[in-house]
PDB file of N, CA and C in Angstrom:
ATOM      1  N   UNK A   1       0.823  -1.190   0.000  1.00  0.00           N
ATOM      2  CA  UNK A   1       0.000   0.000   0.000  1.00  0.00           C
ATOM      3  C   UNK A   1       0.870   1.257   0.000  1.00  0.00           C
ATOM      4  N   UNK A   2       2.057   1.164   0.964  1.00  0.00           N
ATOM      5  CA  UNK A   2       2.774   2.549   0.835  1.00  0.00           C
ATOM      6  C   UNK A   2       3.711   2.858  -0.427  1.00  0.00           C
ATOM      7  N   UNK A   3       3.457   1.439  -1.291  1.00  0.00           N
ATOM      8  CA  UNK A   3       4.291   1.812  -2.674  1.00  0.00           C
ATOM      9  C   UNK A   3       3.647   3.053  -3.726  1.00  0.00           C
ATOM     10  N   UNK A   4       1.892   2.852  -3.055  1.00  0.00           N
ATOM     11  CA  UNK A   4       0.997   3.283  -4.169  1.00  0.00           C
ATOM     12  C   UNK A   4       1.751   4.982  -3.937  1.00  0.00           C
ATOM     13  N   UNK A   5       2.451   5.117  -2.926  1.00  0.00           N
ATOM     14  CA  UNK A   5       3.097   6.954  -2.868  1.00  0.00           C
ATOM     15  C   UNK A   5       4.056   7.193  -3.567  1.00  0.00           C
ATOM     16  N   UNK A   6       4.782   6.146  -3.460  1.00  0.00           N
ATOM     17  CA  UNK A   6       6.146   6.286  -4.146  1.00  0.00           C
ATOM     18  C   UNK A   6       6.514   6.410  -5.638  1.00  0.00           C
ATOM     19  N   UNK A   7       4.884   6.033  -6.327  1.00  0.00           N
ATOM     20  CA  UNK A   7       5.102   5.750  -7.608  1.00  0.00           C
ATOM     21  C   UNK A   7       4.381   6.829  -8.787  1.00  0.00           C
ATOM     22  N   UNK A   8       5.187   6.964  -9.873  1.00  0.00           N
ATOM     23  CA  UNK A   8       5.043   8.055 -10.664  1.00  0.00           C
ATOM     24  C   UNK A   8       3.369   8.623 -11.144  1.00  0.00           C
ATOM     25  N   UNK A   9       2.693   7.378 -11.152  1.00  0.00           N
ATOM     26  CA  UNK A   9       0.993   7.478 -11.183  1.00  0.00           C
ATOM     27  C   UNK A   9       0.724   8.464 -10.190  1.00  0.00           C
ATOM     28  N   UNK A  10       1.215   8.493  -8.607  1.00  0.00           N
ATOM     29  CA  UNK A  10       0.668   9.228  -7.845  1.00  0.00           C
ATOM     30  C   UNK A  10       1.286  11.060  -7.915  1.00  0.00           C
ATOM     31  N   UNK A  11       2.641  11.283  -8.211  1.00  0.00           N
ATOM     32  CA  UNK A  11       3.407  12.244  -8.644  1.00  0.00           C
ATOM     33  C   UNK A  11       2.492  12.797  -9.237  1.00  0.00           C
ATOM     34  N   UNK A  12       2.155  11.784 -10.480  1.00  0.00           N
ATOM     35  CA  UNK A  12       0.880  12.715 -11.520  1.00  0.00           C
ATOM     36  C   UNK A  12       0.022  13.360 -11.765  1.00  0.00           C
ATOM     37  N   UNK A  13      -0.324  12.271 -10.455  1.00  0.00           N
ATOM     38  CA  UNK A  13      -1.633  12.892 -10.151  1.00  0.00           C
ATOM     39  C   UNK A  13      -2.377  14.129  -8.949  1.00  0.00           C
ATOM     40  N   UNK A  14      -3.478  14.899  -9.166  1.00  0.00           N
ATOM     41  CA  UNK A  14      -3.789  16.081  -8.356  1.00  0.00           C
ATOM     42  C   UNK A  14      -3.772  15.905  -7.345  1.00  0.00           C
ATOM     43  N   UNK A  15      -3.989  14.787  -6.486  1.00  0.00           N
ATOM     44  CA  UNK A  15      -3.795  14.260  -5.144  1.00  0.00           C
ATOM     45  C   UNK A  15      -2.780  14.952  -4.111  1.00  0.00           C
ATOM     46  N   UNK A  16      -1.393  14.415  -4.623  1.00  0.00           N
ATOM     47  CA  UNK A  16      -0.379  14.504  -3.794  1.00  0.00           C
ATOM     48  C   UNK A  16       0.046  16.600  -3.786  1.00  0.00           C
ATOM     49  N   UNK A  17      -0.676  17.240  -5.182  1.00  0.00           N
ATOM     50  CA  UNK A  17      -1.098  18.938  -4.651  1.00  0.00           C
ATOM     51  C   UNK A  17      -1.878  19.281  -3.686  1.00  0.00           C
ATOM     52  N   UNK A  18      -2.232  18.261  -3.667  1.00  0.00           N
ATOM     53  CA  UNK A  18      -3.326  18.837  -2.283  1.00  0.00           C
ATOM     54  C   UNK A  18      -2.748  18.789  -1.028  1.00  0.00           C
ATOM     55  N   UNK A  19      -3.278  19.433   0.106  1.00  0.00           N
ATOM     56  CA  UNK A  19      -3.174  19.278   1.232  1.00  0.00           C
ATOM     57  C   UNK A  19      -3.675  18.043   1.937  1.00  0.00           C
ATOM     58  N   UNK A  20      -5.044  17.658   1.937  1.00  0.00           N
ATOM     59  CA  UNK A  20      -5.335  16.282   2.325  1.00  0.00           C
ATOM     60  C   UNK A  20      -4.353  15.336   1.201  1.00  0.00           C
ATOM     61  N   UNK A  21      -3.997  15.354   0.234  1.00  0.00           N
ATOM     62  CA  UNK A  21      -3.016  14.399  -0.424  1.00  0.00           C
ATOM     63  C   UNK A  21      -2.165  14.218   0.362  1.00  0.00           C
ATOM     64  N   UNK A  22      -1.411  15.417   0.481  1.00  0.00           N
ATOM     65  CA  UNK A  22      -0.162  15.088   0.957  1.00  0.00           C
ATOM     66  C   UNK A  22      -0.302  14.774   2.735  1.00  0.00           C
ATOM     67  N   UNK A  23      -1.423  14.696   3.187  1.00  0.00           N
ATOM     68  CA  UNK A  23      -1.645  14.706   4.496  1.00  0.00           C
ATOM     69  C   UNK A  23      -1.279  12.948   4.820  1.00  0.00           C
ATOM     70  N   UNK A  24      -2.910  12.325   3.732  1.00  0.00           N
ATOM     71  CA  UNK A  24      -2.472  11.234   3.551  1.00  0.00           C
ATOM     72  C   UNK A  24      -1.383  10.085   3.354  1.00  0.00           C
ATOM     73  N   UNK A  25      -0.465  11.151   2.788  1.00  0.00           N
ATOM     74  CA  UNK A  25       0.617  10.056   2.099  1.00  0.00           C
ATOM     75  C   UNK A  25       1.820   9.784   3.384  1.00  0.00           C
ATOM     76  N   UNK A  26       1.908  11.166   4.044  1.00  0.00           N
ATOM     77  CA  UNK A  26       2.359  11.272   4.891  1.00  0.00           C
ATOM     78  C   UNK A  26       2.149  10.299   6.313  1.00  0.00           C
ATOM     79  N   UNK A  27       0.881  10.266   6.389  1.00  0.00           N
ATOM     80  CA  UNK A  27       0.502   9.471   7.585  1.00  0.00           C
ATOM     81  C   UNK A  27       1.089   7.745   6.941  1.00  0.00           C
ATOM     82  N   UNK A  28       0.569   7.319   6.026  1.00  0.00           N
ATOM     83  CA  UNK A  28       0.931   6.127   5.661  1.00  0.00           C
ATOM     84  C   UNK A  28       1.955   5.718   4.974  1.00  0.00           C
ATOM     85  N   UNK A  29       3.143   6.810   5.237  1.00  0.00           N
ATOM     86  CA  UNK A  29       4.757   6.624   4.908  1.00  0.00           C
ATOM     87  C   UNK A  29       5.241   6.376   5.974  1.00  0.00           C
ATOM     88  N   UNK A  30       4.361   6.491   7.602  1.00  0.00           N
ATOM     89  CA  UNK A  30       5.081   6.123   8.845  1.00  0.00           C
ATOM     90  C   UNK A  30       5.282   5.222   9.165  1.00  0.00           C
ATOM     91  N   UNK A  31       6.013   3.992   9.724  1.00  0.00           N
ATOM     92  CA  UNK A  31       6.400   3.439  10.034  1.00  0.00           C
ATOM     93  C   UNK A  31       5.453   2.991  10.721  1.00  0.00           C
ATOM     94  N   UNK A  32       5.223   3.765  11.959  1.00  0.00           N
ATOM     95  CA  UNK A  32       4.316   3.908  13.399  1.00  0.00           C
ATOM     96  C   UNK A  32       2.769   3.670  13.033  1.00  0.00           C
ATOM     97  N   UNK A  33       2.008   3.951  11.528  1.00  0.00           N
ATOM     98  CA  UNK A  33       0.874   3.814  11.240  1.00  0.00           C
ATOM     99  C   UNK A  33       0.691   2.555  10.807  1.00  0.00           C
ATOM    100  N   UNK A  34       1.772   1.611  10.294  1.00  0.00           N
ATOM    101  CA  UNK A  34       1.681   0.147   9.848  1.00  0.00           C
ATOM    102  C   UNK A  34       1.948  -0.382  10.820  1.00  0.00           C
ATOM    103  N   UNK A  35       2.552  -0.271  12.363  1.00  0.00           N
ATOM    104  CA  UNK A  35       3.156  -0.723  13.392  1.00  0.00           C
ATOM    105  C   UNK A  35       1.526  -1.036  14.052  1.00  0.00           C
ATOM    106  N   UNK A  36       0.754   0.259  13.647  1.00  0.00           N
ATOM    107  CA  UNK A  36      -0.945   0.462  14.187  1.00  0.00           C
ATOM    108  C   UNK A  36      -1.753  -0.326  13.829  1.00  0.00           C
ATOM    109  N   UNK A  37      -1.578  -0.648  12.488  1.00  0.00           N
ATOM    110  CA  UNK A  37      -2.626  -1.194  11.426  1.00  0.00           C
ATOM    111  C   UNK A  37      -2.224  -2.585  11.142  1.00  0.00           C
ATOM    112  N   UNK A  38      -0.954  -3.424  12.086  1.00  0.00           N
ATOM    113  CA  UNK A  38      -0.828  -4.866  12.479  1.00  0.00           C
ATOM    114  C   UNK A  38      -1.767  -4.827  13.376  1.00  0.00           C
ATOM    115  N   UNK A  39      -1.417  -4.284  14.738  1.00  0.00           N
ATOM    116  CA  UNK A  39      -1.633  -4.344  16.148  1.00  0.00           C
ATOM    117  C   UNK A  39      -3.218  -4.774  16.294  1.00  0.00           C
ATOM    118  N   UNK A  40      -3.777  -3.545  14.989  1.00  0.00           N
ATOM    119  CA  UNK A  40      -5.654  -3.804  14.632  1.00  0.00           C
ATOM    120  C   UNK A  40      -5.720  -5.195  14.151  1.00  0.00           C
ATOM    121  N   UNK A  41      -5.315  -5.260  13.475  1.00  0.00           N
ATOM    122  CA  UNK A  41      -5.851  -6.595  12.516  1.00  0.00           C
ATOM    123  C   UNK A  41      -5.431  -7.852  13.585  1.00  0.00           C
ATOM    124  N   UNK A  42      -4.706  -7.689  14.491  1.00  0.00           N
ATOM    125  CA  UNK A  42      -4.124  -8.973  15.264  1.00  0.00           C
ATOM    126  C   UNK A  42      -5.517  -8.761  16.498  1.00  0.00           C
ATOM    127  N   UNK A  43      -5.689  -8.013  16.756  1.00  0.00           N
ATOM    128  CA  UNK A  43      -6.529  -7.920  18.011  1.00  0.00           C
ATOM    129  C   UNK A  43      -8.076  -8.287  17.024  1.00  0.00           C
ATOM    130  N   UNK A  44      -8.312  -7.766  16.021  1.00  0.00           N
ATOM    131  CA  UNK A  44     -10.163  -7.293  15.576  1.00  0.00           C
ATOM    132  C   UNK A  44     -10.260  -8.723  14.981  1.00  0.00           C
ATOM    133  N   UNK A  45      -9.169  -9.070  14.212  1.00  0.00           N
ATOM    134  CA  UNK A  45      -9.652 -10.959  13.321  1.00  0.00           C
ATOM    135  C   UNK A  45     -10.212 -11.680  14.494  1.00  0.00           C
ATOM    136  N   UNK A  46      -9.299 -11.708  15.200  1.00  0.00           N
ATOM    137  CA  UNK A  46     -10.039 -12.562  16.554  1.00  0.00           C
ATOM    138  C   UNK A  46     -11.348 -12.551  17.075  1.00  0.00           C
ATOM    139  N   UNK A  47     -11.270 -10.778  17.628  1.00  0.00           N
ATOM    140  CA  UNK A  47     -13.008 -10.137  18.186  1.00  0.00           C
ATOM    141  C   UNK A  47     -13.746 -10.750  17.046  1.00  0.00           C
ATOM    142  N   UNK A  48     -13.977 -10.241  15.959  1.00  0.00           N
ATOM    143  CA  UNK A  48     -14.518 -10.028  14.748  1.00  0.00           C
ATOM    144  C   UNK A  48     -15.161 -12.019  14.903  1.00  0.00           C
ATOM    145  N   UNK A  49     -14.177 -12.823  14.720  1.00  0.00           N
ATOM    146  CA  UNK A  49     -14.848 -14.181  14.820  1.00  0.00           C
ATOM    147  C   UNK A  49     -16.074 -14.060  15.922  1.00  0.00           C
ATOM    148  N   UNK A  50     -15.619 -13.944  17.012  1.00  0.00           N
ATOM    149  CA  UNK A  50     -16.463 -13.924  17.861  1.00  0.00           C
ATOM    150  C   UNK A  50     -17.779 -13.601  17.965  1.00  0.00           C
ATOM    151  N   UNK A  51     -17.794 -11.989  17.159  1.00  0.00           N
ATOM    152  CA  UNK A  51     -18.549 -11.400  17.109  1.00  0.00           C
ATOM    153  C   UNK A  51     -19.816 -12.068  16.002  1.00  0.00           C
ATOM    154  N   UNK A  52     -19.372 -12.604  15.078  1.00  0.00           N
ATOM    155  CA  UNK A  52     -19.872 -13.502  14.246  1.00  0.00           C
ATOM    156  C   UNK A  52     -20.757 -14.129  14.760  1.00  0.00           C
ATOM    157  N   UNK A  53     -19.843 -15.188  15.571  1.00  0.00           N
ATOM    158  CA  UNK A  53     -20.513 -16.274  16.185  1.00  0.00           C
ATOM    159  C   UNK A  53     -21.737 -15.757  17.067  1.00  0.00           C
ATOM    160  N   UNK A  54     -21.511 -14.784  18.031  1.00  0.00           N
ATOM    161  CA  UNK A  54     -22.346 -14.426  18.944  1.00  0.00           C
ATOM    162  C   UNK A  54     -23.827 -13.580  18.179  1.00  0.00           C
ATOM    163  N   UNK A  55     -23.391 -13.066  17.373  1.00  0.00           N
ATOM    164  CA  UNK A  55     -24.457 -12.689  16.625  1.00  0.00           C
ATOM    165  C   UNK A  55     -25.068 -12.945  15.314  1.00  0.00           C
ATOM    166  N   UNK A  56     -25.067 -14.382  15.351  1.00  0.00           N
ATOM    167  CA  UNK A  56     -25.182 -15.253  14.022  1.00  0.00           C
ATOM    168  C   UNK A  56     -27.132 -15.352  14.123  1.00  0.00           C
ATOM    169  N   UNK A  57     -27.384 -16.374  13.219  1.00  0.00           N
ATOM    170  CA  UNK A  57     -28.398 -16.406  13.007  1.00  0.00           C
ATOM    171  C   UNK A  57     -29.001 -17.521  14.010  1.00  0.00           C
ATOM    172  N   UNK A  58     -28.363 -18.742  14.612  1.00  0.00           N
ATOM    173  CA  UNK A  58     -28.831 -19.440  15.472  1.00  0.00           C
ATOM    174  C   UNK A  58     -28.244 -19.468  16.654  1.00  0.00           C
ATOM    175  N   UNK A  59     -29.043 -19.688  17.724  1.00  0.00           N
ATOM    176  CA  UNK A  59     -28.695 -19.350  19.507  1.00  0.00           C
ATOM    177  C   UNK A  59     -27.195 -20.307  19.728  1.00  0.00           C
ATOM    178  N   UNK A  60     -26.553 -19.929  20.111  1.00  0.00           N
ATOM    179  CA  UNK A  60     -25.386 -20.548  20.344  1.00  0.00           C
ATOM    180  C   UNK A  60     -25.453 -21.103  21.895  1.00  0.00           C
ATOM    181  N   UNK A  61     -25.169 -22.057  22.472  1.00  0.00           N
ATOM    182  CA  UNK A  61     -24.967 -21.997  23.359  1.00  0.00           C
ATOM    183  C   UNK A  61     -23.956 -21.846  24.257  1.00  0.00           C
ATOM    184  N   UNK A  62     -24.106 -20.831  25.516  1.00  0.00           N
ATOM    185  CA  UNK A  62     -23.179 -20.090  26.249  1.00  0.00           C
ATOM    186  C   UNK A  62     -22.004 -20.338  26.851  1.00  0.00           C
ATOM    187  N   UNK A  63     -21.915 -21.988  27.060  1.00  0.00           N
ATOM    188  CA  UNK A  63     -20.936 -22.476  27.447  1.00  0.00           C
ATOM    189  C   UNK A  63     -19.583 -22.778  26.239  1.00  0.00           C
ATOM    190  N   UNK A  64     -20.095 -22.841  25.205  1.00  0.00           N
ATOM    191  CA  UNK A  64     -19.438 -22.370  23.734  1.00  0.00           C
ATOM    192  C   UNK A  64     -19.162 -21.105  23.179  1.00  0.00           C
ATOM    193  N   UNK A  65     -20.095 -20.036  23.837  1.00  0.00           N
ATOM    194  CA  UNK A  65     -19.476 -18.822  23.646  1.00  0.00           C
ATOM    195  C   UNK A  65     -18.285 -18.060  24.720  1.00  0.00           C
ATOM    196  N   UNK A  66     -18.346 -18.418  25.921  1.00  0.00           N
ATOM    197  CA  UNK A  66     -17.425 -18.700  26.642  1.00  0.00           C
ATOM    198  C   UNK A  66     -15.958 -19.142  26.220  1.00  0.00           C
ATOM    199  N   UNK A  67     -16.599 -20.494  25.714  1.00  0.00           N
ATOM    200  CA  UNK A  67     -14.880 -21.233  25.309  1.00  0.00           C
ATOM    201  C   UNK A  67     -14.034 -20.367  24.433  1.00  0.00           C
ATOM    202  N   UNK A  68     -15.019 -19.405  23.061  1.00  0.00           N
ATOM    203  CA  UNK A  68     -14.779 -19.400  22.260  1.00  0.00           C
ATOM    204  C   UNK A  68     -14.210 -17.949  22.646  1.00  0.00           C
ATOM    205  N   UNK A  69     -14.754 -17.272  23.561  1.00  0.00           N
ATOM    206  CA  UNK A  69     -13.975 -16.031  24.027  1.00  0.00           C
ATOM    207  C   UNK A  69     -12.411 -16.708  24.623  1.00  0.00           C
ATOM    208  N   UNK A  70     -12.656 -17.611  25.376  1.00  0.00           N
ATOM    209  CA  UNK A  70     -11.278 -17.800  26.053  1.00  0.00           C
ATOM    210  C   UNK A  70     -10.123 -17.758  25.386  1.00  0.00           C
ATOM    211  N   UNK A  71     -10.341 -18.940  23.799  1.00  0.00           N
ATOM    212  CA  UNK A  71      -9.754 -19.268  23.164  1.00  0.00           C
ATOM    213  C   UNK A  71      -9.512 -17.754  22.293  1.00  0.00           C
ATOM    214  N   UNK A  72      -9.881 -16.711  22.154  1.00  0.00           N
ATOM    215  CA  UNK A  72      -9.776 -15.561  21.675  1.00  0.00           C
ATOM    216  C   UNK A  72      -8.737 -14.911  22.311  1.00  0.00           C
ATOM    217  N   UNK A  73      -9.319 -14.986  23.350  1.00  0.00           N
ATOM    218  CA  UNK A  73      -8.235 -14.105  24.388  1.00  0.00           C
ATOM    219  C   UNK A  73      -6.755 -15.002  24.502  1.00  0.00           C
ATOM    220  N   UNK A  74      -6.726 -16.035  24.282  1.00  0.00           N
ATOM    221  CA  UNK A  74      -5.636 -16.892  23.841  1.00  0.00           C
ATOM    222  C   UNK A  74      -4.698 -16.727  22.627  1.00  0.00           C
ATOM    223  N   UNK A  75      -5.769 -16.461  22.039  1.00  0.00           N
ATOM    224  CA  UNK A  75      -4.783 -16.234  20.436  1.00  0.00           C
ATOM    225  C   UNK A  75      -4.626 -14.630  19.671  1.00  0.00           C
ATOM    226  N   UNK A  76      -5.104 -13.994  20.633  1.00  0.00           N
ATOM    227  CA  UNK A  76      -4.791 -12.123  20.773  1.00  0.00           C
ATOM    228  C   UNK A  76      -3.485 -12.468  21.643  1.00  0.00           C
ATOM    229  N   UNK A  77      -3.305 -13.170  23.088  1.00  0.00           N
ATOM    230  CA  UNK A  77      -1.424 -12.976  23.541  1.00  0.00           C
ATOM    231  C   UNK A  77      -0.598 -13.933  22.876  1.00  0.00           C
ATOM    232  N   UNK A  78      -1.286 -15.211  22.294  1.00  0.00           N
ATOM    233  CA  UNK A  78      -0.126 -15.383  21.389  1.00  0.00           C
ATOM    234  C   UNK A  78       0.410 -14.865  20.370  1.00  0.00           C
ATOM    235  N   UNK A  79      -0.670 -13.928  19.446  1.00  0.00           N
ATOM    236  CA  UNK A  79      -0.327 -13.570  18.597  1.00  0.00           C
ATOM    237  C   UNK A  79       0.827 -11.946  18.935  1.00  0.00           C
ATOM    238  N   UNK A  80       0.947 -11.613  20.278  1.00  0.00           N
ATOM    239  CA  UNK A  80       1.924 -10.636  20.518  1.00  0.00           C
ATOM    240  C   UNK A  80       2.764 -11.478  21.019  1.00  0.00           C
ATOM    241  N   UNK A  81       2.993 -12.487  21.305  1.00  0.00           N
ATOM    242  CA  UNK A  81       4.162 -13.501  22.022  1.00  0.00           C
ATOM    243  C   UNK A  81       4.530 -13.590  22.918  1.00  0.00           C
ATOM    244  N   UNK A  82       2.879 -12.945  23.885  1.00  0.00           N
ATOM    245  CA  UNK A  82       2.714 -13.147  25.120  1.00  0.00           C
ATOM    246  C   UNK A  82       2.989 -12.161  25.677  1.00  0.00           C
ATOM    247  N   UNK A  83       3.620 -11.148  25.579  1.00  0.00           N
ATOM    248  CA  UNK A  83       3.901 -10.032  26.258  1.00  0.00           C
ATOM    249  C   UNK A  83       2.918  -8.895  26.376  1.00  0.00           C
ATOM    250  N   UNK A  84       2.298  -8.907  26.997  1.00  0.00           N
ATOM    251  CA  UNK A  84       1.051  -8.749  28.478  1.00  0.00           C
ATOM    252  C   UNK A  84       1.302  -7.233  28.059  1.00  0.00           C
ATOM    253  N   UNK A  85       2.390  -6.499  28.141  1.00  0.00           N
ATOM    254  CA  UNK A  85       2.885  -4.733  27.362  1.00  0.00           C
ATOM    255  C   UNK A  85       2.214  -4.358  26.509  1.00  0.00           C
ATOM    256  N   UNK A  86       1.996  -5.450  25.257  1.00  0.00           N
ATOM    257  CA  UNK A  86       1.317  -5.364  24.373  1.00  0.00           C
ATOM    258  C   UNK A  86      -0.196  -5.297  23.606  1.00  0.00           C
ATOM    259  N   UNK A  87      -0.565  -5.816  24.842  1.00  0.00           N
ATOM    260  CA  UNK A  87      -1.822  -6.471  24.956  1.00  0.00           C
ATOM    261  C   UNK A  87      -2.989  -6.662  26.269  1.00  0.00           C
ATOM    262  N   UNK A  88      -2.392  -6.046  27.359  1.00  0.00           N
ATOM    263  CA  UNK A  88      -2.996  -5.676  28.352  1.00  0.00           C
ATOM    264  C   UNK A  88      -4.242  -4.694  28.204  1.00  0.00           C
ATOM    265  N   UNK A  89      -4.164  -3.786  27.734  1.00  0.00           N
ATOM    266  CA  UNK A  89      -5.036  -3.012  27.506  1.00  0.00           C
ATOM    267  C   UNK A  89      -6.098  -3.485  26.841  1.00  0.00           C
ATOM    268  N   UNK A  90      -5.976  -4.210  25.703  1.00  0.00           N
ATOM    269  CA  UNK A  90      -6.896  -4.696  24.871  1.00  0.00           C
ATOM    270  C   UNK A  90      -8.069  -5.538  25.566  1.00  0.00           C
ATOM    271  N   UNK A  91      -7.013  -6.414  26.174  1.00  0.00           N
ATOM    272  CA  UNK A  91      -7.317  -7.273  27.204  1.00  0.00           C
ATOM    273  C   UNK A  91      -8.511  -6.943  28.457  1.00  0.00           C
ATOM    274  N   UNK A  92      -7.878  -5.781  28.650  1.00  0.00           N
ATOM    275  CA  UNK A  92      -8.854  -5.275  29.974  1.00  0.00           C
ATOM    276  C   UNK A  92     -10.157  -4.899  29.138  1.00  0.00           C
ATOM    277  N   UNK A  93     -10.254  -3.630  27.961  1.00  0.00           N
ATOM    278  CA  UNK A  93     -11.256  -3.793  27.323  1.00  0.00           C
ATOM    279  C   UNK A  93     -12.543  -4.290  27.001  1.00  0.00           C
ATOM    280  N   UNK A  94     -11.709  -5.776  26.403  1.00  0.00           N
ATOM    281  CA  UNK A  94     -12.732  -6.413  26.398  1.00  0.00           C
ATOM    282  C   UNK A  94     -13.292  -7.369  27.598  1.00  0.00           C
ATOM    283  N   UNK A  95     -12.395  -7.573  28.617  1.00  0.00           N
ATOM    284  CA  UNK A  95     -12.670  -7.780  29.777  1.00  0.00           C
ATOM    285  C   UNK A  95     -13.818  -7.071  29.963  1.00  0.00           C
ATOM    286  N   UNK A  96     -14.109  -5.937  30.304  1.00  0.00           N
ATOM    287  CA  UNK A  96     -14.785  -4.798  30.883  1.00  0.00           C
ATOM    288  C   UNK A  96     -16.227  -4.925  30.115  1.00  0.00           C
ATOM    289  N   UNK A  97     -16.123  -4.755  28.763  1.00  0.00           N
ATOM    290  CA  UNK A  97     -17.398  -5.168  27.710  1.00  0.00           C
ATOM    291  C   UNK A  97     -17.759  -6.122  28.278  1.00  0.00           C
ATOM    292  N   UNK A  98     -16.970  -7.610  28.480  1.00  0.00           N
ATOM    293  CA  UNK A  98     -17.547  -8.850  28.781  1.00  0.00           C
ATOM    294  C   UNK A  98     -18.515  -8.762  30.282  1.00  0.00           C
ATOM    295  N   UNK A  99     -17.763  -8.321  30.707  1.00  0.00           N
ATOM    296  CA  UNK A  99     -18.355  -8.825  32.524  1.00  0.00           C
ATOM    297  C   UNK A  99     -19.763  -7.716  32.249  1.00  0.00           C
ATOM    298  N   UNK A 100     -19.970  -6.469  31.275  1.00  0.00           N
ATOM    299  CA  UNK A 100     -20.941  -5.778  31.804  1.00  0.00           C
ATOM    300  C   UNK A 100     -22.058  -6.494  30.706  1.00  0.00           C
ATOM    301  N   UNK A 101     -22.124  -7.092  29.317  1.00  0.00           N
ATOM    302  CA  UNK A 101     -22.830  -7.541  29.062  1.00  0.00           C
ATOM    303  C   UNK A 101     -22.803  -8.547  29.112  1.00  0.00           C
ATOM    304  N   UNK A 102     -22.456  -9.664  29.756  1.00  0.00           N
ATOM    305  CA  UNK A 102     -22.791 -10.897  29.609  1.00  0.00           C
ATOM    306  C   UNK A 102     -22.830 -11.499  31.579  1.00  0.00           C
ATOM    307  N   UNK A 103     -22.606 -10.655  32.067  1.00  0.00           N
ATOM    308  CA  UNK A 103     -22.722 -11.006  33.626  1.00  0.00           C
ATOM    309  C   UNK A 103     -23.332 -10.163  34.741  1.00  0.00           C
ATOM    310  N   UNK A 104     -24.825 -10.498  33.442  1.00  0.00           N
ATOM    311  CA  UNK A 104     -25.980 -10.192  34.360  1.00  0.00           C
ATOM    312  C   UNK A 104     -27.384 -10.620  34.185  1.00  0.00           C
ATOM    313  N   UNK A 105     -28.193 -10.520  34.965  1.00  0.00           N
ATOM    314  CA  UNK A 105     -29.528 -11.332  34.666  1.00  0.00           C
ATOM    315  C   UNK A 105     -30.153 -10.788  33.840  1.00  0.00           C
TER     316      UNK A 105
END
């Protein structure tokens, strides 16, 4: 994606005169914005299953939606390699979502 800046099509074009052009190109020449846009995709593929499941078309049952969080929350710290720095926050998050909608009558 950050090649699409580098290359003479974009030079060409009215885009990169602009101010939002060049705003754009800028943000996604950083380093720090692809460092961002792993971090998402490693944490949301996971939620995102979940979210599926839990809001699919037939009742799931709870002791399977459970597992299937656990196993989520399993493969969000493996996928940082366990380091809790990385992933704590996320962690608490959805912690926090969980216990207020799902642990109550």
């Amino acid at each position: 994606m950050s090649k699409m800046f580098t290359l003479d099509e974009w030079s060409k074009n009215k885009l990169p005169k602009e101010a939002k052009g060049r705003e754009v190109a800028k943000i996604v020449l950083m380093p720090l914005f692809w460092k961002h846009v792993v971090f998402t995709l490693k944490v949301m593929t996971t939620l995102v299953r979940v979210l599926h499941l839990v809001d699919g078309e037939t009742k799931t049952a709870m002791g399977y939606i459970y597992e299937v969080m656990e196993k989520a929350k399993e493969t969000i710290m493996k996928s940082f390699n366990n380091s809790g720095s990385k992933y704590n926050v996320v962690l608490t998050i959805v912690h926090n979502i969980w216990t207020c909608q799902l642990h109550r009558p």
